[in-house]
C-alpha atoms as a PDB file:
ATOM      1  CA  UNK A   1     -87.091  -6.367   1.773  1.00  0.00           C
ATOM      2  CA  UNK A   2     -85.414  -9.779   2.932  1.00  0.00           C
ATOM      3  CA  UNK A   3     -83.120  -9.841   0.226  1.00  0.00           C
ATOM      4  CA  UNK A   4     -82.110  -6.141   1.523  1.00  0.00           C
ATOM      5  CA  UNK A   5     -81.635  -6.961   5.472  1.00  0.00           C
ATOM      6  CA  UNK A   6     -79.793 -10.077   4.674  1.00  0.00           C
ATOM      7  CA  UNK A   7     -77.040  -8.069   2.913  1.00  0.00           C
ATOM      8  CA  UNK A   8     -77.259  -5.675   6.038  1.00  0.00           C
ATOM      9  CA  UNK A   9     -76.597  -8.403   8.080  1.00  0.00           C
ATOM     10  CA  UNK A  10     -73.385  -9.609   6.112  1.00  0.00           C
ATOM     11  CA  UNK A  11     -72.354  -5.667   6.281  1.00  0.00           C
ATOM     12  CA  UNK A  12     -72.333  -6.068   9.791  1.00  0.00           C
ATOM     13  CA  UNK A  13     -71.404  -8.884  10.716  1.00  0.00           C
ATOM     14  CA  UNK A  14     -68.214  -8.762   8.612  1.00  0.00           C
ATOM     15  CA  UNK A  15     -67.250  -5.208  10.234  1.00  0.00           C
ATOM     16  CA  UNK A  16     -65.370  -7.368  13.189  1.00  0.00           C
ATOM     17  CA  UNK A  17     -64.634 -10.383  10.712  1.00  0.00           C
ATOM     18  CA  UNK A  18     -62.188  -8.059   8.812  1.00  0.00           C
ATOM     19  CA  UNK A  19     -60.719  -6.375  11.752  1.00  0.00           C
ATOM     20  CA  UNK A  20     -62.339  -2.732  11.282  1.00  0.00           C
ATOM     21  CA  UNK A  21     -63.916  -2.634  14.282  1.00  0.00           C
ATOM     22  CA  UNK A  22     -64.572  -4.800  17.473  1.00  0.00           C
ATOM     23  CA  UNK A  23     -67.946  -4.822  16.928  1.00  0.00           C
ATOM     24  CA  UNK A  24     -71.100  -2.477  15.153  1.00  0.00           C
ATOM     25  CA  UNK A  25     -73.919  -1.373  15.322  1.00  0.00           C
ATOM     26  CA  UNK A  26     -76.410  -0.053  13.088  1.00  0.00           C
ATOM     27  CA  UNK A  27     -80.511   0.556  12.805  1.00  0.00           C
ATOM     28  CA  UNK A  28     -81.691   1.771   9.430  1.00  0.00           C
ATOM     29  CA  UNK A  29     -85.268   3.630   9.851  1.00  0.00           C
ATOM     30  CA  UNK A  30     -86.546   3.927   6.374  1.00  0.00           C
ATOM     31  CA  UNK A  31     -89.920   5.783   5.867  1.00  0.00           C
ATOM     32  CA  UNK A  32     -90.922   3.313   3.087  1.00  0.00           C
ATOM     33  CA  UNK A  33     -90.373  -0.056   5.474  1.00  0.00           C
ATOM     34  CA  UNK A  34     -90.456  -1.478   8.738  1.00  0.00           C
ATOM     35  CA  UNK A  35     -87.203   0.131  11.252  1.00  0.00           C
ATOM     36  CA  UNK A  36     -83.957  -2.359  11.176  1.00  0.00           C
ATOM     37  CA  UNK A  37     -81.747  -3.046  13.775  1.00  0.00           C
ATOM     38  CA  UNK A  38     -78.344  -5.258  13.921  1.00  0.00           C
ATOM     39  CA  UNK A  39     -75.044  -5.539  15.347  1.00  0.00           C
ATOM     40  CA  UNK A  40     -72.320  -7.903  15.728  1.00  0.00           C
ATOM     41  CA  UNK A  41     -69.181  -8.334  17.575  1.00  0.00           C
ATOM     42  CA  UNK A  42     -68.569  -7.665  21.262  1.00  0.00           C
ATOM     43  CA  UNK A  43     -69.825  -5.049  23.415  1.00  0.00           C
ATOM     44  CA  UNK A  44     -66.736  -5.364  25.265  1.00  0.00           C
ATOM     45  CA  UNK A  45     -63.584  -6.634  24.473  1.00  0.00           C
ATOM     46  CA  UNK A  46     -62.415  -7.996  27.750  1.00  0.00           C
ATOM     47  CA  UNK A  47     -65.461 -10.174  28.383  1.00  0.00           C
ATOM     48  CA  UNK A  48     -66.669 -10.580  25.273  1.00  0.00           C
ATOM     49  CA  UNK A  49     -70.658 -10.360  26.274  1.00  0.00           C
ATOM     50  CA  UNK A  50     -72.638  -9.783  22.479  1.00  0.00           C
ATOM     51  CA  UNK A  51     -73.255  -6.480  21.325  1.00  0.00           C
ATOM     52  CA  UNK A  52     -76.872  -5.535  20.681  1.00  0.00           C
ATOM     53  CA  UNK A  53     -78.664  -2.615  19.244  1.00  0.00           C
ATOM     54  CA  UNK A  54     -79.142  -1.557  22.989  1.00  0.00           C
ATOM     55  CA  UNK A  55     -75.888  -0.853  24.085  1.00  0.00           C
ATOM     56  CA  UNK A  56     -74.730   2.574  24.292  1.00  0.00           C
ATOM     57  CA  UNK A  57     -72.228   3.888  21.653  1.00  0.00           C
ATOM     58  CA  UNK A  58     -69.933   6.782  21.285  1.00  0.00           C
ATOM     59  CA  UNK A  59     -71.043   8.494  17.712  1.00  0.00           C
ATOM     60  CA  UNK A  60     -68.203  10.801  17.672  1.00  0.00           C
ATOM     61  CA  UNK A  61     -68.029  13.257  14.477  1.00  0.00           C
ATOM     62  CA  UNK A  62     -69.796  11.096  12.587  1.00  0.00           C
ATOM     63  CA  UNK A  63     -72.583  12.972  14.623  1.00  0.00           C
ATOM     64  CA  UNK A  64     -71.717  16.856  13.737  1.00  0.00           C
ATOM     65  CA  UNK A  65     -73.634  16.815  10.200  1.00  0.00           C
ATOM     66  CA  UNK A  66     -76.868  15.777  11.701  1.00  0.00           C
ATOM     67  CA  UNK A  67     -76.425  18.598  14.586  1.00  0.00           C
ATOM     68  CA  UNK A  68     -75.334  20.920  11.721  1.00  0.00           C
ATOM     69  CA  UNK A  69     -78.405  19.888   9.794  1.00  0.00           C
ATOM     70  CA  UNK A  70     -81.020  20.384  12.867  1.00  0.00           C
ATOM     71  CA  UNK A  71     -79.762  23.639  13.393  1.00  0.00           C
ATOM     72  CA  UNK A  72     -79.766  25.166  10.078  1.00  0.00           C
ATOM     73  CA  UNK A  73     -83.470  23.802   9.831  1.00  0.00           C
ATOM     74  CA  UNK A  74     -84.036  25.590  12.795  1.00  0.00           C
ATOM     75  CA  UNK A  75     -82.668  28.890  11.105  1.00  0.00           C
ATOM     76  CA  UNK A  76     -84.202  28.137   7.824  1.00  0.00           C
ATOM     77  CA  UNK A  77     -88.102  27.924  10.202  1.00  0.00           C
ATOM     78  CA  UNK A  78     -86.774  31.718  11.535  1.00  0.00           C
ATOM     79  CA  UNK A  79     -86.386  30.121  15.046  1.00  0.00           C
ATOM     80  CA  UNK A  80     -82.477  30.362  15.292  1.00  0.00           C
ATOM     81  CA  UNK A  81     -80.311  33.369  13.630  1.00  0.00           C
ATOM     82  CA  UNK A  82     -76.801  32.612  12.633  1.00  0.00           C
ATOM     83  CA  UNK A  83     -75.925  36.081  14.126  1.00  0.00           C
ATOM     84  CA  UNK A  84     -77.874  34.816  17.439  1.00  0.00           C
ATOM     85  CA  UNK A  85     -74.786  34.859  20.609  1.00  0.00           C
ATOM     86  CA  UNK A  86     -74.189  31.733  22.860  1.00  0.00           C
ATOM     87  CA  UNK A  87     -75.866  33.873  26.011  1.00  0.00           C
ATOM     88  CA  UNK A  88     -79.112  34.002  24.250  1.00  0.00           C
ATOM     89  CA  UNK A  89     -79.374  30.531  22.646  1.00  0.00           C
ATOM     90  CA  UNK A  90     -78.313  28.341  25.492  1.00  0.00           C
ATOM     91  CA  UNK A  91     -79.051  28.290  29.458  1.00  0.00           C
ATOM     92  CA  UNK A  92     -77.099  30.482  31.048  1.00  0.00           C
ATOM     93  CA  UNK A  93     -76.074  28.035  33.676  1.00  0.00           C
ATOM     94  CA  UNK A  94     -74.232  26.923  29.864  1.00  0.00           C
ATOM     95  CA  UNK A  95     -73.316  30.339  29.289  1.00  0.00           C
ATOM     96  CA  UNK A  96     -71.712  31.161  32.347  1.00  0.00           C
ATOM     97  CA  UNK A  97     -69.239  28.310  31.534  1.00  0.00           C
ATOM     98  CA  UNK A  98     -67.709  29.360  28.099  1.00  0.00           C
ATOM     99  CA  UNK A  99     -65.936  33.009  28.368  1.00  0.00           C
ATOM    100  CA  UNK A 100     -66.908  35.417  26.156  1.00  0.00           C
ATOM    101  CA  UNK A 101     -70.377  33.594  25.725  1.00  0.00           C
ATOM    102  CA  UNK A 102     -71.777  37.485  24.651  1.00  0.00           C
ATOM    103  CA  UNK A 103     -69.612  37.726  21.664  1.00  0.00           C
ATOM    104  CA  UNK A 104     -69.584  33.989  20.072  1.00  0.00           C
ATOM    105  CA  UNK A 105     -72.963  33.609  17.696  1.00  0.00           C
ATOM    106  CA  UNK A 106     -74.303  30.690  16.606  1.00  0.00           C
ATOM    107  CA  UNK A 107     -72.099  30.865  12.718  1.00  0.00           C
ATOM    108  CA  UNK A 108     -68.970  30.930  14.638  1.00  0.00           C
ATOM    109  CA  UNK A 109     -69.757  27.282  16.215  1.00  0.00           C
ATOM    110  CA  UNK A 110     -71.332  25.928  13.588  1.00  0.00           C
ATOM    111  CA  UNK A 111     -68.032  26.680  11.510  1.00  0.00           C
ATOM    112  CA  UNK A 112     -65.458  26.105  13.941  1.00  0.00           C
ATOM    113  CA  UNK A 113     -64.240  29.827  14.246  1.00  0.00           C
ATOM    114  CA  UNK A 114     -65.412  30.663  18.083  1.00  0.00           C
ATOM    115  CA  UNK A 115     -61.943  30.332  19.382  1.00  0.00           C
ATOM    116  CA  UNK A 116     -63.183  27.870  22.428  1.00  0.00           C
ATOM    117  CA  UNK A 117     -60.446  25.385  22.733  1.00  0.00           C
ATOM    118  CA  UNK A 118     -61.376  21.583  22.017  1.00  0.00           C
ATOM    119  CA  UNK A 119     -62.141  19.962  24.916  1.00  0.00           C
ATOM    120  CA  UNK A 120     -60.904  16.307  23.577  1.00  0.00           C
ATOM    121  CA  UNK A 121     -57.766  15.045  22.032  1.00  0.00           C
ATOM    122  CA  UNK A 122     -55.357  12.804  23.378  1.00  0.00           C
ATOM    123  CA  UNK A 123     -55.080  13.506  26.829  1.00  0.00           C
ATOM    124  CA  UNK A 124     -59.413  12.533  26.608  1.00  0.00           C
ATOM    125  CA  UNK A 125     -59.132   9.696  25.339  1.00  0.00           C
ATOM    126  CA  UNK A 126     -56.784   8.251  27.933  1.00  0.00           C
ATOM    127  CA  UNK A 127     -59.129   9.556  30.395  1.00  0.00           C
ATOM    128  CA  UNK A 128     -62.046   7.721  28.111  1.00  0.00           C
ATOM    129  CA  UNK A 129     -59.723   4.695  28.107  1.00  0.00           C
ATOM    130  CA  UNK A 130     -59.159   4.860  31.944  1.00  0.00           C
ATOM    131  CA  UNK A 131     -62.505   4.752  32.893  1.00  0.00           C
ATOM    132  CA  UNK A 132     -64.576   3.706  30.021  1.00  0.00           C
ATOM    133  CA  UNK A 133     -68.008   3.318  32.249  1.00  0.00           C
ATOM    134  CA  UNK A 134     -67.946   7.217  32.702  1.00  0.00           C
ATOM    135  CA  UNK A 135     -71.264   9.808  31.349  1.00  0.00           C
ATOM    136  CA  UNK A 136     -68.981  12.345  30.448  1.00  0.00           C
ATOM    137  CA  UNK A 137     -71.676  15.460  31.105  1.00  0.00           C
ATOM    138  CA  UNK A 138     -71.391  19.273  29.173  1.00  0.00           C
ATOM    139  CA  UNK A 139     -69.972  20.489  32.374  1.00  0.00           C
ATOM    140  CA  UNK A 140     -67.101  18.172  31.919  1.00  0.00           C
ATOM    141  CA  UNK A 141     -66.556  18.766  28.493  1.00  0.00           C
ATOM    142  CA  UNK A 142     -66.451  22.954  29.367  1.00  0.00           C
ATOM    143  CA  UNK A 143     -64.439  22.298  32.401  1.00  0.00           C
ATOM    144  CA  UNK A 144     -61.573  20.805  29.843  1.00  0.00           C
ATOM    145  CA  UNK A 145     -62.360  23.227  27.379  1.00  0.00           C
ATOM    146  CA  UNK A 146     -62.006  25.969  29.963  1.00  0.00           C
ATOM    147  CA  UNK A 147     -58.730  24.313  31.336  1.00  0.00           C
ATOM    148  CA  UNK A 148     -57.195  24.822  27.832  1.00  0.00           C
ATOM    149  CA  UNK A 149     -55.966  28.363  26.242  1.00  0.00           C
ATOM    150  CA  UNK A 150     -58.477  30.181  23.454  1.00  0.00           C
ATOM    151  CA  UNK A 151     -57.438  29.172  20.168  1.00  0.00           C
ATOM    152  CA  UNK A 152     -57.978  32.857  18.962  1.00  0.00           C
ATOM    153  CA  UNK A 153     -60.654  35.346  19.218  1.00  0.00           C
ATOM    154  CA  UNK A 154     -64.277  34.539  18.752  1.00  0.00           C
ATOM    155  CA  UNK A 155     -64.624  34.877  14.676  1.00  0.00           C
ATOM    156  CA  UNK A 156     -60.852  35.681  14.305  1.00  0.00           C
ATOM    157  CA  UNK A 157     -59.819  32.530  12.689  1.00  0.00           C
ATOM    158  CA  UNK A 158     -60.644  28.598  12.259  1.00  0.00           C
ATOM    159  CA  UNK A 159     -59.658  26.288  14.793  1.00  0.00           C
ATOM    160  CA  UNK A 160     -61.408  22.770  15.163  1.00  0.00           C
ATOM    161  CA  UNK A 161     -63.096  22.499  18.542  1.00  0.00           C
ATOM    162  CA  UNK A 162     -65.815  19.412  19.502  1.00  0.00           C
ATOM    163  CA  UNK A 163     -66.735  21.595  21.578  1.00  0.00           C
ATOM    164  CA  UNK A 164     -69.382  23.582  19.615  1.00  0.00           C
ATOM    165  CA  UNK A 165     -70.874  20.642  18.857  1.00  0.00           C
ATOM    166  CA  UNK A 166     -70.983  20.171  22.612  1.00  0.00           C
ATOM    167  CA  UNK A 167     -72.267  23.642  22.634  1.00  0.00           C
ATOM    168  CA  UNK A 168     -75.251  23.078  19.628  1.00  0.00           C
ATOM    169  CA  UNK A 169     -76.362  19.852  21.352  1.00  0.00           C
ATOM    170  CA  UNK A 170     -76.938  22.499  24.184  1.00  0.00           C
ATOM    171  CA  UNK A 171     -78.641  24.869  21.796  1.00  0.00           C
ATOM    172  CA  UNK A 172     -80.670  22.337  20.436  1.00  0.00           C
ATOM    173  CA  UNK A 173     -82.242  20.962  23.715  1.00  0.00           C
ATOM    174  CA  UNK A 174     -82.837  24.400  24.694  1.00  0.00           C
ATOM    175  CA  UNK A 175     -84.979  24.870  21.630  1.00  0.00           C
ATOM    176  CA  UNK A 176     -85.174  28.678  22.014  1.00  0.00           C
ATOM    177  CA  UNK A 177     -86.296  31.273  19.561  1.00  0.00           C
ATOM    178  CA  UNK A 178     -84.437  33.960  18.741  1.00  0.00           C
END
């Protein structure tokens, strides 16, 4: 309804108005109506050029549920098992990346308890900040991950680590059964 986008539109817009953010975006895709886009601020701060619902946009955590969601539907349709190990849910061009791929199951990522080291923090984002044009790929993020020390053994404690979300995005697009 009109009445409904025009108080999306105030949401928005006031996001850089009151300092929050630079800018946002934001595209509401509601079953019952017609799909909504909007965005305001800059897409970058230096020049200043508009933001639109085009530009590309970090999601960050805000991300994981939906992951943890598409997953578990996945298990709930018997196509993925909780108990399932990284070497038989992912490529193993993926697999050959994270040690002890054979002994880390699909539970232990979704709950943070694999032991692979987080492959952000702050030394990332100065590396995001230095070059903010970079595609960061999964090899990257495993490469850091890799760099770092295991946080414990896989399913021997909790330990957050973005990179098992890295690792379920990779589980998701290789949509095996198992």
């Amino acid at each position: 309804p009109e009445s409904t986008q025009a108080a999306l539109r105030a949401a928005v817009a006031a996001v850089p108005r009151d300092g929050s953010a630079p800018g946002a975006s934001v595209t509401v895709d509601h079953p019952a109506y017609r799909r909504w886009p909007g965005a305001a601020g800059p897409a970058s701060v230096p020049d200043r050029a508009a933001l639109t619902v085009e530009h590309r946009q970090r999601a960050g955590s805000m991300l994981k549920p939906a992951v943890a969601i598409a997953v578990l539907q996945r298990v709930e349709q018997s196509r993925l098992s909780l108990g399932a190990t990284l070497d038989r849910i992912v490529p193993d061009s993926v697999a050959a990346q994270v040690p002890l791929a054979s002994s880390i199951t699909l539970r232990m990522l979704l709950s943070h308890t694999s032991g692979i080291p987080d492959c952000c923090g702050d030394d990332f984002d100065a590396a995001v900040w230095a070059d903010p044009a970079r595609i960061w790929t999964v090899a990257d993020y495993l490469a850091r991950a890799r760099a770092k020390p295991r946080t414990q053994p896989p399913g021997a404690g909790w330990s957050y680590s973005n990179t098992n979300y890295v690792l379920l995005g990779e589980v998701l697009a290789a949509d095996v059964i198992v």
